[in-house]
C-alpha atoms as a PDB file:
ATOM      1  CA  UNK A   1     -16.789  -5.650 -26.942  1.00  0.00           C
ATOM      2  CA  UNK A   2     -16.534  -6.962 -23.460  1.00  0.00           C
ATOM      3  CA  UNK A   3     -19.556  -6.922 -21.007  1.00  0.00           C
ATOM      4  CA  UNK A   4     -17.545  -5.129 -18.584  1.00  0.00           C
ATOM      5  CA  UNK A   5     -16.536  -2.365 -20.515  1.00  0.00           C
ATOM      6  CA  UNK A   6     -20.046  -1.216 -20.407  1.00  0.00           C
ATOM      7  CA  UNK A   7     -20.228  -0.352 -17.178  1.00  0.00           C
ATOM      8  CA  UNK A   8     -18.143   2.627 -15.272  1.00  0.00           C
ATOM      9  CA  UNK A   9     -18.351   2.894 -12.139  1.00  0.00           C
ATOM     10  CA  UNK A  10     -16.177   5.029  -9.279  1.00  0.00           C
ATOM     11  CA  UNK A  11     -13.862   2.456  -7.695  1.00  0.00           C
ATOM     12  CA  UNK A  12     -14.722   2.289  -3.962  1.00  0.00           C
ATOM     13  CA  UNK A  13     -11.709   3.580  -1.459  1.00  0.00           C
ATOM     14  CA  UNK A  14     -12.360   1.273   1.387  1.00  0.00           C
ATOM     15  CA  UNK A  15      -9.229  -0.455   1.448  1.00  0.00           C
ATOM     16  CA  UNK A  16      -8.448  -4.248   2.393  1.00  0.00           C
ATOM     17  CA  UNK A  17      -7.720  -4.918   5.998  1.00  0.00           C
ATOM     18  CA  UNK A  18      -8.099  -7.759   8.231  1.00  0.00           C
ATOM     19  CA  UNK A  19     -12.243  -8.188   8.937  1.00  0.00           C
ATOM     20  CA  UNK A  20     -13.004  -6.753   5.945  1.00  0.00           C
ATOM     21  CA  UNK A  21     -15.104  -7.878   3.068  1.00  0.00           C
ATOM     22  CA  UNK A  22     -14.540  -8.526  -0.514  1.00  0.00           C
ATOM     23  CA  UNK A  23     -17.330  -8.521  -2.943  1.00  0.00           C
ATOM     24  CA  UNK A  24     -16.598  -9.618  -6.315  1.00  0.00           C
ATOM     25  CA  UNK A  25     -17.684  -7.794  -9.366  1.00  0.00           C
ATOM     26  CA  UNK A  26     -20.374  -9.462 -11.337  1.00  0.00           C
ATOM     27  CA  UNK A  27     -18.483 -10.436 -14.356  1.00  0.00           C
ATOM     28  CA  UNK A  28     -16.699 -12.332 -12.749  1.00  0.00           C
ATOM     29  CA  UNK A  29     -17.152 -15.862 -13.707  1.00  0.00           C
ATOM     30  CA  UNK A  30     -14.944 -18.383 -12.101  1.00  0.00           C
ATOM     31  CA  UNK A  31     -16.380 -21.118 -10.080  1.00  0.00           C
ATOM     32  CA  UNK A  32     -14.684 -20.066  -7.184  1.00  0.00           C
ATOM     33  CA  UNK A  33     -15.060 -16.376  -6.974  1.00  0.00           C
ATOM     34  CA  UNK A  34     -18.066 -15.883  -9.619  1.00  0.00           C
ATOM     35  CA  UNK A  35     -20.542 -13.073  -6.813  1.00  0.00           C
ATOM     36  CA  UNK A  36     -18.394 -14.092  -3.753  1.00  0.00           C
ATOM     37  CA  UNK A  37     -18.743 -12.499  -0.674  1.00  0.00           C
ATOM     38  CA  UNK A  38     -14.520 -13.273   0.897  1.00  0.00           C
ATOM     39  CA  UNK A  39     -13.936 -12.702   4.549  1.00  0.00           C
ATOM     40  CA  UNK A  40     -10.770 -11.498   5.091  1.00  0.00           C
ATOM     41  CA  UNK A  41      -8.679 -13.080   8.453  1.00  0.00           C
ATOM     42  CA  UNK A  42      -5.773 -11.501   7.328  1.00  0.00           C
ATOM     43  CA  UNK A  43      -4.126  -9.274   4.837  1.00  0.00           C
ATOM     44  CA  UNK A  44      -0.498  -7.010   5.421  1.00  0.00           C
ATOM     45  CA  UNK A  45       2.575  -6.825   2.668  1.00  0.00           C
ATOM     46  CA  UNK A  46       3.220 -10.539   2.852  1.00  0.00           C
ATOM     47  CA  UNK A  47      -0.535 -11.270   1.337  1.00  0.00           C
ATOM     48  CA  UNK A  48      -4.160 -12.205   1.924  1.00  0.00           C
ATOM     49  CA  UNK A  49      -5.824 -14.776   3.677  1.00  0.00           C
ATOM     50  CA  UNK A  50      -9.791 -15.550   3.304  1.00  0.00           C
ATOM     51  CA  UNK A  51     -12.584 -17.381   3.418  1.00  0.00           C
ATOM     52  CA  UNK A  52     -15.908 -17.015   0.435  1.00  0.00           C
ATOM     53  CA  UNK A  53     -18.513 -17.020   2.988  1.00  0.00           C
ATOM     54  CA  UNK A  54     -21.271 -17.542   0.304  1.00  0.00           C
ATOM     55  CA  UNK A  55     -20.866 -20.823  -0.897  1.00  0.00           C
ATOM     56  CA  UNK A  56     -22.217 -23.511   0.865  1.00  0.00           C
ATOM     57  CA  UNK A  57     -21.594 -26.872  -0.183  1.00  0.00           C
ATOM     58  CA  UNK A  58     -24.824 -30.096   0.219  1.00  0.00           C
ATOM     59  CA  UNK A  59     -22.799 -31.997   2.714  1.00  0.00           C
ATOM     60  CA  UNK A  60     -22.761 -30.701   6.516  1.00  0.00           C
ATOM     61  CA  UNK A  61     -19.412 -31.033   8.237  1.00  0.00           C
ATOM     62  CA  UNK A  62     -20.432 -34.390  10.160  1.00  0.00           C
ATOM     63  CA  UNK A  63     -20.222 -36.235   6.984  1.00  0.00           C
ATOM     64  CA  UNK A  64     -16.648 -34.673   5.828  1.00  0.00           C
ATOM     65  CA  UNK A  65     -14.974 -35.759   9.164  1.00  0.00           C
ATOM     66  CA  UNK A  66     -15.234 -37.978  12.138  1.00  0.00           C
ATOM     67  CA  UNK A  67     -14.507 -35.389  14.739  1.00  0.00           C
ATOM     68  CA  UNK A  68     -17.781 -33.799  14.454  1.00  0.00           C
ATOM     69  CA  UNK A  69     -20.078 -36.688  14.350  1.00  0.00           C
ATOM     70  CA  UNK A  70     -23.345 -34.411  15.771  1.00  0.00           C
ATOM     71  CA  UNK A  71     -22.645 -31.391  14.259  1.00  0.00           C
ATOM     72  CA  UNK A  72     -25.439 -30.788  11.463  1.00  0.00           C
ATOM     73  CA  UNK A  73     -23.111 -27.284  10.128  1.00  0.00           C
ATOM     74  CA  UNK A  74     -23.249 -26.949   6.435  1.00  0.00           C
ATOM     75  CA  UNK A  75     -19.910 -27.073   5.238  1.00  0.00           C
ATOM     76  CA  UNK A  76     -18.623 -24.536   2.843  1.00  0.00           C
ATOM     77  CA  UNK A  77     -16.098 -23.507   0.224  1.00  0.00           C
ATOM     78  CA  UNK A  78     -13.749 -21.671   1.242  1.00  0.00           C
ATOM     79  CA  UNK A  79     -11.363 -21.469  -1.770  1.00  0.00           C
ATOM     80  CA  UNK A  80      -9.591 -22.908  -4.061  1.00  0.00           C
ATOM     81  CA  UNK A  81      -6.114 -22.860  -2.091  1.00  0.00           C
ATOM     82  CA  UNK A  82      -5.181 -26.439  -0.132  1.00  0.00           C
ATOM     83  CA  UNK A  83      -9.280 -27.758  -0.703  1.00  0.00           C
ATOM     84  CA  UNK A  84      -8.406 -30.942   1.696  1.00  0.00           C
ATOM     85  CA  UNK A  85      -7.914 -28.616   4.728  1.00  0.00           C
ATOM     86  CA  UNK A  86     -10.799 -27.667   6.929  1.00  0.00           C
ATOM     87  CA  UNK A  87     -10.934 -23.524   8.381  1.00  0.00           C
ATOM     88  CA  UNK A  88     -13.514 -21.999  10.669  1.00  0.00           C
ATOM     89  CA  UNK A  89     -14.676 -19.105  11.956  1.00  0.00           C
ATOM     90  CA  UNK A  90     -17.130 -18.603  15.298  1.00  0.00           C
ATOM     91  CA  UNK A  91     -17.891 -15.596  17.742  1.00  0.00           C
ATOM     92  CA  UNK A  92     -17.096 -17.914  20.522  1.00  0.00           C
ATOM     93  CA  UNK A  93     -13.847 -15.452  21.588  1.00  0.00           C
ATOM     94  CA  UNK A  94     -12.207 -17.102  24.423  1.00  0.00           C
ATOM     95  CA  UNK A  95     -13.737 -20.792  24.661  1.00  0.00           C
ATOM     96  CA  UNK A  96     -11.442 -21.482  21.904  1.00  0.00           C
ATOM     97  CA  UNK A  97      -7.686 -21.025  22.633  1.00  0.00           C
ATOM     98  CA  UNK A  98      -5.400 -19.494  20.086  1.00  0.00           C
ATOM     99  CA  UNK A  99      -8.290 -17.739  17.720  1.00  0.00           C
ATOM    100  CA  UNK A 100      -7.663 -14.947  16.232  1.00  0.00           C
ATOM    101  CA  UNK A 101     -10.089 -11.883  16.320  1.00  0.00           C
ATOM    102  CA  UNK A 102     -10.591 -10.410  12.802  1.00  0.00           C
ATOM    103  CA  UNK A 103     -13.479  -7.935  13.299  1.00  0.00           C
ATOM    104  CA  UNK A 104     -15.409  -7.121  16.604  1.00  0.00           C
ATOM    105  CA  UNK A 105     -16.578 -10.685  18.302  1.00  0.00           C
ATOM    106  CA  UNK A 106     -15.636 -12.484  14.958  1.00  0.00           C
ATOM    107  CA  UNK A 107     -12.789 -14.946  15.363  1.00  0.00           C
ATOM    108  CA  UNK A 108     -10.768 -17.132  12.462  1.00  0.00           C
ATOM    109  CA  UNK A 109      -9.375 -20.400  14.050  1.00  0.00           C
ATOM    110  CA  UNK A 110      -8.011 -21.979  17.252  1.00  0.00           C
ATOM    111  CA  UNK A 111      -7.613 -24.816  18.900  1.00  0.00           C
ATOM    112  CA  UNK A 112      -9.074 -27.981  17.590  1.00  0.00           C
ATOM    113  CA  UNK A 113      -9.692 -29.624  20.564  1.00  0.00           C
ATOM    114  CA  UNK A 114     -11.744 -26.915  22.080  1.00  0.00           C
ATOM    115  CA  UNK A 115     -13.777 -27.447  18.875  1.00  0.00           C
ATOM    116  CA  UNK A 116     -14.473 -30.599  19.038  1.00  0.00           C
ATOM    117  CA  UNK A 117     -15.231 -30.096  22.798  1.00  0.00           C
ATOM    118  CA  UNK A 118     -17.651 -27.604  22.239  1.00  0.00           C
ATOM    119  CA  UNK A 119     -19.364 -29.581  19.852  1.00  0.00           C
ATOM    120  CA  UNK A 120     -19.723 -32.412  22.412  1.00  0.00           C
ATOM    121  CA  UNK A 121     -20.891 -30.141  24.307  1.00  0.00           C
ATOM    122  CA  UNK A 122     -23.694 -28.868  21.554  1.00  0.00           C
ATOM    123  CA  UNK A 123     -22.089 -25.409  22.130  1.00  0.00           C
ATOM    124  CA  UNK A 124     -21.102 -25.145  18.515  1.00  0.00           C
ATOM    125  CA  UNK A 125     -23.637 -24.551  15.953  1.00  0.00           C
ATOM    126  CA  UNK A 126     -24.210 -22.783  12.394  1.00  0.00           C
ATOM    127  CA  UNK A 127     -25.346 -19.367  14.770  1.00  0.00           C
ATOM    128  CA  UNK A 128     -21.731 -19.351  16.232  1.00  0.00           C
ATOM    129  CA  UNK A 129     -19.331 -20.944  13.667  1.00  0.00           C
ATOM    130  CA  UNK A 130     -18.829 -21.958   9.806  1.00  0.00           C
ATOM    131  CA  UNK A 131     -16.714 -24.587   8.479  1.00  0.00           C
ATOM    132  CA  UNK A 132     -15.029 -24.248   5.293  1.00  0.00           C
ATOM    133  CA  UNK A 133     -12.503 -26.111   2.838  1.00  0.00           C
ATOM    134  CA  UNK A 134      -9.943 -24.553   1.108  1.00  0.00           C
ATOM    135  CA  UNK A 135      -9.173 -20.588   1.091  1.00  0.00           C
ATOM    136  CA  UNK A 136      -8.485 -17.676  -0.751  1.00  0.00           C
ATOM    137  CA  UNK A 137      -4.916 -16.500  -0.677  1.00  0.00           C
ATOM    138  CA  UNK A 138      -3.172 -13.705  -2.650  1.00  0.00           C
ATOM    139  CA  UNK A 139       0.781 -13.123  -3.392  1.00  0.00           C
ATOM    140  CA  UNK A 140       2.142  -9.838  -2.311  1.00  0.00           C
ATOM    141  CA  UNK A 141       0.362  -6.192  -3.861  1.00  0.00           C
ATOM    142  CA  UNK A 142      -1.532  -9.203  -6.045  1.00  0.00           C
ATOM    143  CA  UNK A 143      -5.041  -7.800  -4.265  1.00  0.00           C
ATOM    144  CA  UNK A 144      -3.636  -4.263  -4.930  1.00  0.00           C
ATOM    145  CA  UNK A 145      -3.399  -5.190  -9.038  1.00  0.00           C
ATOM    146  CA  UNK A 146      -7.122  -7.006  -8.918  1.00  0.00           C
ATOM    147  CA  UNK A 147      -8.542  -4.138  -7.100  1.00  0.00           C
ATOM    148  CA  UNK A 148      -7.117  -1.400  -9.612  1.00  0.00           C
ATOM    149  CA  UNK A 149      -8.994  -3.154 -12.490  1.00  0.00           C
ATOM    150  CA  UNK A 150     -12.129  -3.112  -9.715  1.00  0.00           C
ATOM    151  CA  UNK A 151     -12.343  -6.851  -9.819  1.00  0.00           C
ATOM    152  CA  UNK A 152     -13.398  -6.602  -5.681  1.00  0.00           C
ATOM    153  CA  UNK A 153     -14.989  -3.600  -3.916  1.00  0.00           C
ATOM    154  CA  UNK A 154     -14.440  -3.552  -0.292  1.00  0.00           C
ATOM    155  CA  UNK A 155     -16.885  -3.410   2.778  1.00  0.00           C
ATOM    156  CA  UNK A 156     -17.594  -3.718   6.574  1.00  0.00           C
ATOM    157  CA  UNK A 157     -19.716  -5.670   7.900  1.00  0.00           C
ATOM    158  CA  UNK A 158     -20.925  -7.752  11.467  1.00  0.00           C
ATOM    159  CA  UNK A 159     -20.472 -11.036  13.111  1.00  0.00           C
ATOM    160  CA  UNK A 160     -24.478 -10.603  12.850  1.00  0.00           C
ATOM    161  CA  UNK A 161     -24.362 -10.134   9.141  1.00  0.00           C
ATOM    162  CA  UNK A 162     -21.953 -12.687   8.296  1.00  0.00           C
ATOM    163  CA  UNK A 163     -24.033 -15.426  10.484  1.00  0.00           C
ATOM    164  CA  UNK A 164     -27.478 -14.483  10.146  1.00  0.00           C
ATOM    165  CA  UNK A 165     -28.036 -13.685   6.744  1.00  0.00           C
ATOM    166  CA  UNK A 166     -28.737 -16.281   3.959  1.00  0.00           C
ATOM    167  CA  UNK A 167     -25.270 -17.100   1.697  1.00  0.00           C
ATOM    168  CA  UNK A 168     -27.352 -16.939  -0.976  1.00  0.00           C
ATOM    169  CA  UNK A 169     -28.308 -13.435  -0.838  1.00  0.00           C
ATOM    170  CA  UNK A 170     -25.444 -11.943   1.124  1.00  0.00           C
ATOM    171  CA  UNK A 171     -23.366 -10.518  -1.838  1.00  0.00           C
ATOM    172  CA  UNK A 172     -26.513  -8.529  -3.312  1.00  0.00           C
ATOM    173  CA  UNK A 173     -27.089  -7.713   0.310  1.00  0.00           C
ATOM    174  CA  UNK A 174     -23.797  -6.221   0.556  1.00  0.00           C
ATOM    175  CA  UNK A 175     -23.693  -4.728  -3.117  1.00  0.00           C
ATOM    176  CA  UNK A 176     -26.369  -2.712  -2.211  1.00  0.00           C
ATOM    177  CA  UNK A 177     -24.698  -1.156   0.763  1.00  0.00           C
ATOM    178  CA  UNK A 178     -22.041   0.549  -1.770  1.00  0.00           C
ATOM    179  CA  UNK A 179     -24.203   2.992  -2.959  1.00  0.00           C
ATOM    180  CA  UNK A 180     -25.299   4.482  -6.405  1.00  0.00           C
ATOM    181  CA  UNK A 181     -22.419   3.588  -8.202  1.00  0.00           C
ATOM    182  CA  UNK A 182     -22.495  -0.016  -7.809  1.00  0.00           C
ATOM    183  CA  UNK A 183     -26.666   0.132  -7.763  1.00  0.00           C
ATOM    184  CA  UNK A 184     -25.715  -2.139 -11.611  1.00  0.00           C
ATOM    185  CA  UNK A 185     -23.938  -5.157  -9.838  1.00  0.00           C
ATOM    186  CA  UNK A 186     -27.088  -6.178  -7.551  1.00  0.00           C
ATOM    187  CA  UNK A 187     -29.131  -5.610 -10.981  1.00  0.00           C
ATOM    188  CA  UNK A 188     -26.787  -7.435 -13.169  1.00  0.00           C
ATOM    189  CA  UNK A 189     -28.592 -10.900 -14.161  1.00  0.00           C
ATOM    190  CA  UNK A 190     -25.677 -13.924 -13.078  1.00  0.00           C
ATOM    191  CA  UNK A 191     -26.206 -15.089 -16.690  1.00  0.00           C
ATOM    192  CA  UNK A 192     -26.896 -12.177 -19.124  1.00  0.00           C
ATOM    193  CA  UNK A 193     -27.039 -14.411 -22.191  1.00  0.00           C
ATOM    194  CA  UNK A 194     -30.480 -15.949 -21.050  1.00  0.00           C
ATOM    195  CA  UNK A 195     -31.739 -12.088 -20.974  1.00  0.00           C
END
């Protein structure tokens, strides 16, 4: 019998949109998406786009790249999808032409230069932006088939959430905030064979 056949729970009705979250169900086990907490920057019929905010890599973004030679920002994974190609998000709004507002005051690209700029500048730092390689993409109604078998539960949450809480604990964090139903996901050990 499989693990996740032991546990029912109501499917949440939050449904994806663009600054939403996507918290993985425990079970899960890939590398990649195994208690991911996935920001998403954009989602309509075409697809998703997103970024697994909770999986921060050892190396800080100054050692990946020779733009940002005094920026001490961990660097983390962002997905499996094109893993050579650097993303950000920031709450710097404006100061960064062409970004995109997801949420409220949280942002998903722009314009490199103004990046690099603003790092000169020490303007840029892990409080305002993340770096990540690779993303999460999904194929069209794809997301709609995952979230039927309740592979991903859906949430809100703040630029001040994302940014200021640890990566490591953000996904029980945010498990928590979908009630009684899900109270078995935050409980659920990440390996229940050494139970």
């Amino acid at each position: 019998m499989k693990i996740d056949r032991l546990v029912q729970i109501k499917p949440n009705h939050l449904k994806p949109a663009k600054g939403r979250l996507l918290l993985s169900e425990p079970f899960m086990g890939d590398y990649y998406f195994g208690r991911s907490v996935i920001l998403l920057a954009e989602h309509n019929d075409e697809g998703s786009f997103g970024l697994v905010l909770n999986k921060p890599t050892n190396k800080k973004i100054s050692e990946v790249t020779e733009e940002f030679p005094e920026l001490d920002a961990p660097l983390y994974i962002g997905g499996p999808v094109e893993p050579n190609r650097l993303f950000f998000i920031h709450t710097l709004g404006d100061e960064i032409n062409d970004s995109i507002e997801v949420s409220k005051g949280l942002f998903w690209g722009g314009s490199m230069d103004d990046v690099i700029e603003l790092s000169q500048l020490k303007k840029l730092n892990s409080e305002n932006s993340r770096f990540f390689i690779g993303y999460a993409g999904w194929g069209a109604h794809q997301m709609d088939d995952e979230l039927k078998r309740n592979s991903w539960a859906v949430v809100t949450a703040t630029s001040d959430v994302i940014f200021k809480t640890d990566p490591r604990i953000l996904w029980k964090k945010l498990t928590r905030k979908l009630g009684s139903d899900y109270r078995l996901w935050a409980k659920f050990p990440v390996n229940p064979n050494l139970n």
